[in-house]
Structures are given as structure tokens and as C-alpha cells.
C-alpha atoms as a PDB file:
ATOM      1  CA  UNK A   1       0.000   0.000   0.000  1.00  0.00           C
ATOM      2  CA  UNK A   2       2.764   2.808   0.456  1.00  0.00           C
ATOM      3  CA  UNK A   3       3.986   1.618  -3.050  1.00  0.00           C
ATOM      4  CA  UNK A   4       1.424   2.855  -4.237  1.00  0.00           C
ATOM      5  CA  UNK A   5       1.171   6.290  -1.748  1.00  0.00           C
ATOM      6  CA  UNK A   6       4.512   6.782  -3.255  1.00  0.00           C
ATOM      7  CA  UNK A   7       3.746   6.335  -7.137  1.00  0.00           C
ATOM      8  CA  UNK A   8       0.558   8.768  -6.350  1.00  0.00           C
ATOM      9  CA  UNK A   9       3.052  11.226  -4.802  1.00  0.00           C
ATOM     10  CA  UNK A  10       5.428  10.939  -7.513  1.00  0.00           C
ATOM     11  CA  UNK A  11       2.672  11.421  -9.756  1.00  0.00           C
ATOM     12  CA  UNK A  12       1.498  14.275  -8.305  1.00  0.00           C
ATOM     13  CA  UNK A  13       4.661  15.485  -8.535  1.00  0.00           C
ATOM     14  CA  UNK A  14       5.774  14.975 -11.597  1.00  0.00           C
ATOM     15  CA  UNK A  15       2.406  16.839 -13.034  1.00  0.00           C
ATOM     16  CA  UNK A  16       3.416  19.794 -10.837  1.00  0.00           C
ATOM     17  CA  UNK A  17       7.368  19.947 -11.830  1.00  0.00           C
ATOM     18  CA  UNK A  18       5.835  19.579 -16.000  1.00  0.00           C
ATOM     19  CA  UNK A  19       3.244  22.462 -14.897  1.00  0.00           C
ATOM     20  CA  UNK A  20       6.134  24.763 -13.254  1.00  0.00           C
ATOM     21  CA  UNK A  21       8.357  24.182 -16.406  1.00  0.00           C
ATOM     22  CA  UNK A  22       5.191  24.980 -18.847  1.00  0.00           C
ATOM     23  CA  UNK A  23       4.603  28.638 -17.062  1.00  0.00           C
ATOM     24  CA  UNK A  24       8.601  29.432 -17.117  1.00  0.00           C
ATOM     25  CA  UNK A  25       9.020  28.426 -20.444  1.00  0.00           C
ATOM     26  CA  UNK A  26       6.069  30.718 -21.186  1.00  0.00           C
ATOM     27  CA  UNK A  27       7.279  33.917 -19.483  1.00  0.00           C
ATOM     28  CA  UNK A  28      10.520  32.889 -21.017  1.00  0.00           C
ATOM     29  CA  UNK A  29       8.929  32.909 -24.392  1.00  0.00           C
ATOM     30  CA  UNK A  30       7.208  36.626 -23.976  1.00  0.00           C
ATOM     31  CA  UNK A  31      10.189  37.660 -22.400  1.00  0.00           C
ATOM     32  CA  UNK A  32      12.103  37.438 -25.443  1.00  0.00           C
ATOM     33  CA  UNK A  33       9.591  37.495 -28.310  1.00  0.00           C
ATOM     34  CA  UNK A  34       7.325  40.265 -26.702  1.00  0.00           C
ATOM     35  CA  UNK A  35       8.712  41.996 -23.911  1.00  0.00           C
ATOM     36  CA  UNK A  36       6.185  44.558 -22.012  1.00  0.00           C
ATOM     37  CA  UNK A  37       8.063  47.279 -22.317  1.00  0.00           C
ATOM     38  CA  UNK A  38       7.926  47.326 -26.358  1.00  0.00           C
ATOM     39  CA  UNK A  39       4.063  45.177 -26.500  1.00  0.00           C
ATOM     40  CA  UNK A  40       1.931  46.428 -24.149  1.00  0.00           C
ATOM     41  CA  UNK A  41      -0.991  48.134 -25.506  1.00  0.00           C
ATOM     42  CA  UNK A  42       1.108  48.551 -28.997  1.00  0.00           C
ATOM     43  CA  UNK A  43       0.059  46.193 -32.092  1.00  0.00           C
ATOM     44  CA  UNK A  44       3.666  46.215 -33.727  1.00  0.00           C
ATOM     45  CA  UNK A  45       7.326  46.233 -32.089  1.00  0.00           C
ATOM     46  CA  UNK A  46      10.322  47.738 -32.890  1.00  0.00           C
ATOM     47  CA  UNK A  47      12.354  44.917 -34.448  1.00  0.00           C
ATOM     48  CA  UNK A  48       8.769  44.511 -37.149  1.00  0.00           C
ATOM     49  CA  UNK A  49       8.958  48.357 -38.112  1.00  0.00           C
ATOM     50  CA  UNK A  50      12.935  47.923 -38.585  1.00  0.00           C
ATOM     51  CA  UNK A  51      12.930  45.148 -40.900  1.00  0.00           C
ATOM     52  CA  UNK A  52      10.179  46.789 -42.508  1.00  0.00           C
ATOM     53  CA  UNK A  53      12.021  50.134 -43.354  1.00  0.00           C
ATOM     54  CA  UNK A  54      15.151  47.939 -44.105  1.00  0.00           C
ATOM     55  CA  UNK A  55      16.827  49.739 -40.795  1.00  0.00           C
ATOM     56  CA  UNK A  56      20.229  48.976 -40.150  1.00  0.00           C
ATOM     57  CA  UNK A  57      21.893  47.921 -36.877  1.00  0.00           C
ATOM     58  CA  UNK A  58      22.008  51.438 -35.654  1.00  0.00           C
ATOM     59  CA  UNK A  59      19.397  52.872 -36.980  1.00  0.00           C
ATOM     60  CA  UNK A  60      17.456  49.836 -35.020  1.00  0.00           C
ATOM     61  CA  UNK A  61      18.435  50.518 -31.926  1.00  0.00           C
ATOM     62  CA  UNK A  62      18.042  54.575 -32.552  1.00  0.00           C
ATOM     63  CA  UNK A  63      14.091  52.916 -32.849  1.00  0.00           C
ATOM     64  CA  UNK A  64      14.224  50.548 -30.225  1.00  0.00           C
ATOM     65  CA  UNK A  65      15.628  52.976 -27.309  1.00  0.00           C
ATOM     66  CA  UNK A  66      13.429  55.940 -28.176  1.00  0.00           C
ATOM     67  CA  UNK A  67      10.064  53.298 -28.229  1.00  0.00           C
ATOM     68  CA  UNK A  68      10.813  51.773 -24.917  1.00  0.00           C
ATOM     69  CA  UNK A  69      12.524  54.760 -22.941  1.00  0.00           C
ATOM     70  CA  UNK A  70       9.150  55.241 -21.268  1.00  0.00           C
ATOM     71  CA  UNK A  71       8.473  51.876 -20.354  1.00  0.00           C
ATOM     72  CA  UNK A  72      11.458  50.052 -19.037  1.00  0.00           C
ATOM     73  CA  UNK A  73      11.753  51.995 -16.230  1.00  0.00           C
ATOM     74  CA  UNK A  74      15.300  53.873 -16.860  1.00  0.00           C
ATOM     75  CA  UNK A  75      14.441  56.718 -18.956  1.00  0.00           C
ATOM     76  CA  UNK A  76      17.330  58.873 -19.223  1.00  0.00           C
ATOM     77  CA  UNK A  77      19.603  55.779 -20.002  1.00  0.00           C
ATOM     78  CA  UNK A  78      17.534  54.741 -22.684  1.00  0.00           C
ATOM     79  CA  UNK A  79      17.757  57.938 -24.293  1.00  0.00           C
ATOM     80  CA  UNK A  80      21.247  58.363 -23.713  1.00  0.00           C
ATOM     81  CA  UNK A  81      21.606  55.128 -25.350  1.00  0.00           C
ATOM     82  CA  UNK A  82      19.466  56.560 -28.452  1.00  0.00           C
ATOM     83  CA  UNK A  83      21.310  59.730 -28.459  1.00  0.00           C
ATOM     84  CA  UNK A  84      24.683  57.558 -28.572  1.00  0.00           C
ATOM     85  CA  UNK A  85      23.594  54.965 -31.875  1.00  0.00           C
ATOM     86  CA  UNK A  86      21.940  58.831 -33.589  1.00  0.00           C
ATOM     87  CA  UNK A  87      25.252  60.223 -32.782  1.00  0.00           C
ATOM     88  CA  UNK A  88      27.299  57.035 -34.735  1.00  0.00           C
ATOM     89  CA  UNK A  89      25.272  57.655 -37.070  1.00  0.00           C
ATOM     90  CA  UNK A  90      25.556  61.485 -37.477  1.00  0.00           C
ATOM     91  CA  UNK A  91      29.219  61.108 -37.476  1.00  0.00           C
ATOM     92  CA  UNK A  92      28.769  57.959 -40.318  1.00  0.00           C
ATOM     93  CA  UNK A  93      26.785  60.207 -42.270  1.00  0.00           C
ATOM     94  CA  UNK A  94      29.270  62.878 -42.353  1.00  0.00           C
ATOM     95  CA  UNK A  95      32.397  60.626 -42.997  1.00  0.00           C
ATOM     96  CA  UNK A  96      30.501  59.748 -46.101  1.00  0.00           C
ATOM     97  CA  UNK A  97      29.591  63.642 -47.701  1.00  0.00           C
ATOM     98  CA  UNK A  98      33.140  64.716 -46.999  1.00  0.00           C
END
């Protein structure tokens, strides 16, 4: 009879451990395909409007700073970071007319 009180826990168990792995797997999954900070309430992120308009690597991130500088809770970074991948590409820009 505790053979069997055993496989029942270990049943139990296992169903719990498969249900745990299911939900972190999931919030692993939005985590990195839809992040709050660039999804909520919005219909299209960053990285869909960049391949769209053909952006390049810095003009990417230029987008993906300045869309999420309100959201992810460290505003003046973000921006700094924007202002930093605008500024490459400023300087890029100017390399190339002279």
C-alpha cells in the first residue's frame, strides 16, 4: 500500500514539476519574443517596423531605445543610449559627404 502512496506522490509530482516548467518556459517565451516594455498596448514592435524600413543595426536601436525609454523603467539611459547609436550615425553620415 505505500507503493502505491509513493507512485501517487510521484505522480502528483511529476504533473506539478511539467506544470512549473510549462509557465517558465512561457514567461521565457514573452520575455524574449514580446517583452512589455515594447508590446503592451502597442500592435507592432520595434524589431517589425525595422525590418520593414530595411533599418540597419544602428538605426534599429536609434528605434528601439526611443520606443521603450518610457516603459522600461530607466528613462534617461535609454535615451542616452538613443542619443549615442543617432550620434554614430551622425558622425557615419558625415564621414561619407566629406
Amino acid at each position: 500500500m505505500e507503493f502505491l502512496d509513493h507512485e501517487k506522490k510521484q505522480f502528483w509530482l511529476d504533473a506539478a514539476t511539467s506544470e512549473m516548467a510549462e509557465q517558465e518556459n512561457k514567461i521565457r517565451e514573452s520575455a524574449v519574443h514580446s517583452p512589455s516594455h515594447y508590446c503592451n498596448r502597442r500592435t507592432i514592435q520595434p524589431w517589425d517596423v525595422a525590418n520593414d524600413w530595411e533599418l540597419d543595426f544602428f538605426e534599429g536601436n536609434v528605434l528601439k531605445y526611443l520606443a521603450r525609454y518610457k516603459r522600461k523603467g530607466k528613462p534617461i539611459e535609454d535615451l542616452d543610449k538613443a542619443i549615442e547609436y543617432l550620434t554614430f550615425l551622425r558622425n557615419r553620415e558625415e564621414a561619407r559627404s566629406e
